[in-house]
PDB file of N, CA and C in Angstrom:
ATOM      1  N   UNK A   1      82.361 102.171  89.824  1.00  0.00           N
ATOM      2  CA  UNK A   1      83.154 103.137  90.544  1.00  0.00           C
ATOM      3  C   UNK A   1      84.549 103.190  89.915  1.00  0.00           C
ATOM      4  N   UNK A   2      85.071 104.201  89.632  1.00  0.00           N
ATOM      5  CA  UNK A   2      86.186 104.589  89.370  1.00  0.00           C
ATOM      6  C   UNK A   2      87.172 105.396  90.377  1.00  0.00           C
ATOM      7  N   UNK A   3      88.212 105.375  90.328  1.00  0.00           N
ATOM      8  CA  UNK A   3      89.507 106.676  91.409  1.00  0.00           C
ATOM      9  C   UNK A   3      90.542 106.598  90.640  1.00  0.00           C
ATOM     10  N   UNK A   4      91.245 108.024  91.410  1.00  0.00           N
ATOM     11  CA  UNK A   4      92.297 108.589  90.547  1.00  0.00           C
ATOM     12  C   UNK A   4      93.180 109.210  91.961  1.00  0.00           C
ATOM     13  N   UNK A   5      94.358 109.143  91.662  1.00  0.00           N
ATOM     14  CA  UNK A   5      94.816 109.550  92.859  1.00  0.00           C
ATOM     15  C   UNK A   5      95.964 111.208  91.961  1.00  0.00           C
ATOM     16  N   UNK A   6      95.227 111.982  93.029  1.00  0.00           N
ATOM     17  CA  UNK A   6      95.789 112.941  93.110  1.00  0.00           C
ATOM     18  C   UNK A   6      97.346 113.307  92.831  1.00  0.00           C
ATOM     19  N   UNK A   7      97.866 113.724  91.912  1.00  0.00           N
ATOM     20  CA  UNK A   7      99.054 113.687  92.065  1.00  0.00           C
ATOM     21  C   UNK A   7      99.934 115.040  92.650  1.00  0.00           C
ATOM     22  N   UNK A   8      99.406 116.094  93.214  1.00  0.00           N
ATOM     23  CA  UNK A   8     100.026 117.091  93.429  1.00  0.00           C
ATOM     24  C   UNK A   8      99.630 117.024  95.115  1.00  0.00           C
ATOM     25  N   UNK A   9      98.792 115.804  95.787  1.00  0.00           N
ATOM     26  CA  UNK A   9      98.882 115.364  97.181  1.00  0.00           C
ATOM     27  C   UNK A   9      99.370 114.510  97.428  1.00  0.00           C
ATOM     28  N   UNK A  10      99.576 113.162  96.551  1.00  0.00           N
ATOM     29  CA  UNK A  10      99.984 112.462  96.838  1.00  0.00           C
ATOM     30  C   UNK A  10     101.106 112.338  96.918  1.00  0.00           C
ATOM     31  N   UNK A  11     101.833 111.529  98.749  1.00  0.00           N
ATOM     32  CA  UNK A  11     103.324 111.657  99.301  1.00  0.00           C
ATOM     33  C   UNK A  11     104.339 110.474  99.208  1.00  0.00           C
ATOM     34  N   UNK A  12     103.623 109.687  98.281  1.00  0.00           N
ATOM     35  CA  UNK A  12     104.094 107.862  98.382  1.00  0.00           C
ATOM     36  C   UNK A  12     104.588 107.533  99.538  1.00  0.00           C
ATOM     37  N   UNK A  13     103.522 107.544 100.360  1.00  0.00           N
ATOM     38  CA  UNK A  13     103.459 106.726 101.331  1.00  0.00           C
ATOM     39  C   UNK A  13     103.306 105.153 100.623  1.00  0.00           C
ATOM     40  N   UNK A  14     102.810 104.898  99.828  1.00  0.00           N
ATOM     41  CA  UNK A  14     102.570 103.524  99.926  1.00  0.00           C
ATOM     42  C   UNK A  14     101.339 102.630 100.349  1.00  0.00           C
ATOM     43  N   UNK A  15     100.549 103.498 101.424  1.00  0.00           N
ATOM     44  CA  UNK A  15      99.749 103.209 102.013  1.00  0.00           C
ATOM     45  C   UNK A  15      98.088 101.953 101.237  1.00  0.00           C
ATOM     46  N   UNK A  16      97.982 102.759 100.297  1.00  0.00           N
ATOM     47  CA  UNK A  16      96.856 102.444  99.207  1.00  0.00           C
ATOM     48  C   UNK A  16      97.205 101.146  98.535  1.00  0.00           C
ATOM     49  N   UNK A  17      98.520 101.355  97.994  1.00  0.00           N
ATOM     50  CA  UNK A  17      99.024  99.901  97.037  1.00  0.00           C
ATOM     51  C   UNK A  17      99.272  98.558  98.217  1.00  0.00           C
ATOM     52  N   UNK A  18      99.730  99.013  99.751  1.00  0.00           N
ATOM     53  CA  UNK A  18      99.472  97.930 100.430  1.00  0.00           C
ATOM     54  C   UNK A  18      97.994  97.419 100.873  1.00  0.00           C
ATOM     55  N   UNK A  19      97.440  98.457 100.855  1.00  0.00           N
ATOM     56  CA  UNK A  19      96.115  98.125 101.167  1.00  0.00           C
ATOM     57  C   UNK A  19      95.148  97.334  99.532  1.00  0.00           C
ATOM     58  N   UNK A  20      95.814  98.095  98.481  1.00  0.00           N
ATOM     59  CA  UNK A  20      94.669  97.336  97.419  1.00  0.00           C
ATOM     60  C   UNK A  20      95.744  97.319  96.400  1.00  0.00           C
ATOM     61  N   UNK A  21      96.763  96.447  96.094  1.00  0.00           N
ATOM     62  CA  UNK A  21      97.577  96.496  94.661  1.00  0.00           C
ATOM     63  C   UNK A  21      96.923  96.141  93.569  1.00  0.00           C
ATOM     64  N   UNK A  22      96.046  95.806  93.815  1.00  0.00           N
ATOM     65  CA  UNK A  22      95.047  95.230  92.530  1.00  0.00           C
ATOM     66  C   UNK A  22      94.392  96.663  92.021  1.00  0.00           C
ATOM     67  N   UNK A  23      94.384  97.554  92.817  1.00  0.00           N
ATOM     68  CA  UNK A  23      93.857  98.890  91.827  1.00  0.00           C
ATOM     69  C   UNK A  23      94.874 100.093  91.949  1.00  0.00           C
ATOM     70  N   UNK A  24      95.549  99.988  92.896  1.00  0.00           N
ATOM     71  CA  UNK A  24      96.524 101.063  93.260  1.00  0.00           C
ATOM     72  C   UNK A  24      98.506 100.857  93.207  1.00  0.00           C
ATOM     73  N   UNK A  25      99.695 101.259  92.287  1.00  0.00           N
ATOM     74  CA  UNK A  25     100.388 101.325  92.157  1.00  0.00           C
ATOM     75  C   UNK A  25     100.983 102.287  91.789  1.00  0.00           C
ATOM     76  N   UNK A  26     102.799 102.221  91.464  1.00  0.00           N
ATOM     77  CA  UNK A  26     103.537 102.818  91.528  1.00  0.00           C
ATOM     78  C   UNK A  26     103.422 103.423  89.829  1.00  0.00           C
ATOM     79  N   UNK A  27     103.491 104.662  89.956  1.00  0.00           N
ATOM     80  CA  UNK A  27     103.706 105.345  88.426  1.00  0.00           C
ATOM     81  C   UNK A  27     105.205 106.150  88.152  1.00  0.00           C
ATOM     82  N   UNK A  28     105.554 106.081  87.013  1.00  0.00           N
ATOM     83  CA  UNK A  28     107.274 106.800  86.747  1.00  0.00           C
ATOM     84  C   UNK A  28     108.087 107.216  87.558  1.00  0.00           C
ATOM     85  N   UNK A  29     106.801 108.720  88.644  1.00  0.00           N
ATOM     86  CA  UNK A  29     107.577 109.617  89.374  1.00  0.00           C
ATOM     87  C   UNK A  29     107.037 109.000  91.033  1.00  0.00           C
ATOM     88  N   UNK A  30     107.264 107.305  90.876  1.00  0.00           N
ATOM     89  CA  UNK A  30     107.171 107.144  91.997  1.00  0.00           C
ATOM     90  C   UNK A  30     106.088 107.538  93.036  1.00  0.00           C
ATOM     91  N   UNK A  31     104.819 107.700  92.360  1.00  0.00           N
ATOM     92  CA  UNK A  31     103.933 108.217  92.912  1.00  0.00           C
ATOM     93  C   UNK A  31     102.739 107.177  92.725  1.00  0.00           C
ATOM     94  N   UNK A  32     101.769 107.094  93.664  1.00  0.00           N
ATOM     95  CA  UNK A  32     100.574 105.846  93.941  1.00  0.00           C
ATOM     96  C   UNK A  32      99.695 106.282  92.392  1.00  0.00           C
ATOM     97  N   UNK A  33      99.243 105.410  91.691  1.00  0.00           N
ATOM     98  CA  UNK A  33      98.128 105.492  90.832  1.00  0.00           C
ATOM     99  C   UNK A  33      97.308 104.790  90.937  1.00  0.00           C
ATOM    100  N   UNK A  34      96.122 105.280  89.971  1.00  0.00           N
ATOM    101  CA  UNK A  34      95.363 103.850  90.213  1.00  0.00           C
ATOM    102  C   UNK A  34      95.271 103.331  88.548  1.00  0.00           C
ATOM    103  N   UNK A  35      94.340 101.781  88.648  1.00  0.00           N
ATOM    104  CA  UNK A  35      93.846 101.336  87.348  1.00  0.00           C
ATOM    105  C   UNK A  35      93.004 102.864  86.806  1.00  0.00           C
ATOM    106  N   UNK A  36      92.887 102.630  85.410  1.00  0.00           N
ATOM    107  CA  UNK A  36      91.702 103.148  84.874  1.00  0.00           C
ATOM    108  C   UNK A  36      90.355 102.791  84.600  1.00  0.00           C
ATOM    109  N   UNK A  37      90.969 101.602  84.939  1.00  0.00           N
ATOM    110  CA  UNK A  37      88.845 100.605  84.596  1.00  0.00           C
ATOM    111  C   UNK A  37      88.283 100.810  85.709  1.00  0.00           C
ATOM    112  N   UNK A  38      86.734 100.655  85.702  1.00  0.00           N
ATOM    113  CA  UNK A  38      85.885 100.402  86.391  1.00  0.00           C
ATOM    114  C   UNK A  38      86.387  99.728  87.158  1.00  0.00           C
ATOM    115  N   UNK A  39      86.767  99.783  89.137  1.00  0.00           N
ATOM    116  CA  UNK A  39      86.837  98.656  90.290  1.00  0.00           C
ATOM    117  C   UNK A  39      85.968  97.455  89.331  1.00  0.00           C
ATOM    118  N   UNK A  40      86.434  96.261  89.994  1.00  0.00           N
ATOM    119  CA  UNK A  40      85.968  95.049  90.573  1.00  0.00           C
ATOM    120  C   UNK A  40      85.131  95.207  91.643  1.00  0.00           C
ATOM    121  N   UNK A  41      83.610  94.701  91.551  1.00  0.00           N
ATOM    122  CA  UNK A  41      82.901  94.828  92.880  1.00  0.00           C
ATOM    123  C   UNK A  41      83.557  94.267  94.049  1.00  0.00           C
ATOM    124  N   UNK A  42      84.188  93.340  93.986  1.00  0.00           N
ATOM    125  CA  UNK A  42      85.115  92.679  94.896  1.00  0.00           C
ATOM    126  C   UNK A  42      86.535  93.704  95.204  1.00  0.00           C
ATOM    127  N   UNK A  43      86.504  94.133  94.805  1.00  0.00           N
ATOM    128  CA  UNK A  43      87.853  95.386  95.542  1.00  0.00           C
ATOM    129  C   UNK A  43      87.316  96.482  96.078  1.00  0.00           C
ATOM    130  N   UNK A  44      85.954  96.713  95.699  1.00  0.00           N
ATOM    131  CA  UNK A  44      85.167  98.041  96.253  1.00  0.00           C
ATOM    132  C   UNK A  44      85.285  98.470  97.995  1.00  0.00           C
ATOM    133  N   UNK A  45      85.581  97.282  98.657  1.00  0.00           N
ATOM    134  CA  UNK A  45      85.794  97.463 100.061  1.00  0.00           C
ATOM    135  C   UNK A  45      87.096  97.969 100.188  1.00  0.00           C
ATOM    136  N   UNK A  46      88.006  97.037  99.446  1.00  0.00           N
ATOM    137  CA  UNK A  46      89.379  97.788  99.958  1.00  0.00           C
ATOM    138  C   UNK A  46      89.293  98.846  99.439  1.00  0.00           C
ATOM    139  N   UNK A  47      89.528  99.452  98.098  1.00  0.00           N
ATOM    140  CA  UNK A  47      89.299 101.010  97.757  1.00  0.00           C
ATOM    141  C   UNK A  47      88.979 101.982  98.514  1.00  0.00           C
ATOM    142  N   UNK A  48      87.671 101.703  98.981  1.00  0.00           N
ATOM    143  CA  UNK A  48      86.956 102.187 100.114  1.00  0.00           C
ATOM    144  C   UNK A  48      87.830 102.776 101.374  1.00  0.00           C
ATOM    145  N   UNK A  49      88.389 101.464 101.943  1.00  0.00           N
ATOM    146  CA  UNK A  49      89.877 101.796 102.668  1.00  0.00           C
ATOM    147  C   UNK A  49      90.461 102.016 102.388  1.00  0.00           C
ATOM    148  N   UNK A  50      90.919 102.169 101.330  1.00  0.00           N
ATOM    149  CA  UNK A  50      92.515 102.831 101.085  1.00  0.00           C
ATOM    150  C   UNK A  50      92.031 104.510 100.560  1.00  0.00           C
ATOM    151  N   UNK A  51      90.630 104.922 100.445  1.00  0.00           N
ATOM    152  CA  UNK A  51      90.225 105.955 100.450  1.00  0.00           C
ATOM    153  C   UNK A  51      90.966 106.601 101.548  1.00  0.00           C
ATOM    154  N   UNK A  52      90.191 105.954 102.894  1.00  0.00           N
ATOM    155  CA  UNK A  52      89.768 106.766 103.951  1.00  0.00           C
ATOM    156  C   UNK A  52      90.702 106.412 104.870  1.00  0.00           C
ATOM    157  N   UNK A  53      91.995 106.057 104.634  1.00  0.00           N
ATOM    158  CA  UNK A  53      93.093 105.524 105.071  1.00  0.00           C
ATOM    159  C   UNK A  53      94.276 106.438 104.550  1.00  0.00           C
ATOM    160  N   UNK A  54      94.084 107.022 103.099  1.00  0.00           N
ATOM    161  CA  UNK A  54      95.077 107.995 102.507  1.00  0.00           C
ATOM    162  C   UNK A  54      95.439 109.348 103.453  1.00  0.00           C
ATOM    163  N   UNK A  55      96.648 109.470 103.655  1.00  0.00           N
ATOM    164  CA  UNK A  55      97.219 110.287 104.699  1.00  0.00           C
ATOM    165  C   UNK A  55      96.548 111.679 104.211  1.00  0.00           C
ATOM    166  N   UNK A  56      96.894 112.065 103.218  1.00  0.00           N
ATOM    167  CA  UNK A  56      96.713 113.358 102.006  1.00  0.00           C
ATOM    168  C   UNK A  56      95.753 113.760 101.475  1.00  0.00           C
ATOM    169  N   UNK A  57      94.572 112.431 101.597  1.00  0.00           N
ATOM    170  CA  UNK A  57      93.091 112.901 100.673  1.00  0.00           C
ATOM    171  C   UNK A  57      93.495 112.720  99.417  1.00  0.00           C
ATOM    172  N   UNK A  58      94.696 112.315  99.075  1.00  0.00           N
ATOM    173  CA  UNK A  58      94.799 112.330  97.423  1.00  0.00           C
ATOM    174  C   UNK A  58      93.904 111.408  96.258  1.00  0.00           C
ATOM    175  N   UNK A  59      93.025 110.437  96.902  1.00  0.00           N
ATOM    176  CA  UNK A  59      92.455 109.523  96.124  1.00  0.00           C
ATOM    177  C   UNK A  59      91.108 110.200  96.008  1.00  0.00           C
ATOM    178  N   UNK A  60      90.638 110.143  94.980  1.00  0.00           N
ATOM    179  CA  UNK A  60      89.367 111.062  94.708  1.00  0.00           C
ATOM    180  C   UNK A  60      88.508 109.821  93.685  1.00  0.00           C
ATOM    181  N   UNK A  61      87.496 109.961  94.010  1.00  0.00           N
ATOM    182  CA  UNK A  61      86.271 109.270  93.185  1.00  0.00           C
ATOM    183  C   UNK A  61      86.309 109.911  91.532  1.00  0.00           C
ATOM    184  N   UNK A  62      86.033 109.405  90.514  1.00  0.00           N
ATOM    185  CA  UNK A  62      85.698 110.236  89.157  1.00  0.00           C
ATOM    186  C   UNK A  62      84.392 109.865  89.426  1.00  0.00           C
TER     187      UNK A  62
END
């Protein structure tokens, strides 16, 4: 599984990187990103939540 977070929804809330910093952080314009690798099966839960937890919908599956 891979994600990408939206950048023309996303409001930096913050929300995602507290929920999973191991795949989700801060990029230049201050906006949530994610890794580019393949999740860790072991982060797949939080991801998961920080999916369906994102205020905006901005995190999208590739």
């Amino acid at each position: 599984m891979k994600v990408y977070v939206d950048q023309d929804l996303c409001i930096s809330c913050g929300l995602c990187i507290s929920i999973c910093e191991d795949v989700f952080t801060w990029n230049d314009d201050d906006k949530a990103d994610a890794i580019e690798d393949e999740i860790p099966e072991e982060l797949i839960d939080d991801v998961e939540t920080a999916v369906e937890s994102c205020p905006t919908e901005a995190i999208k599956y590739k």
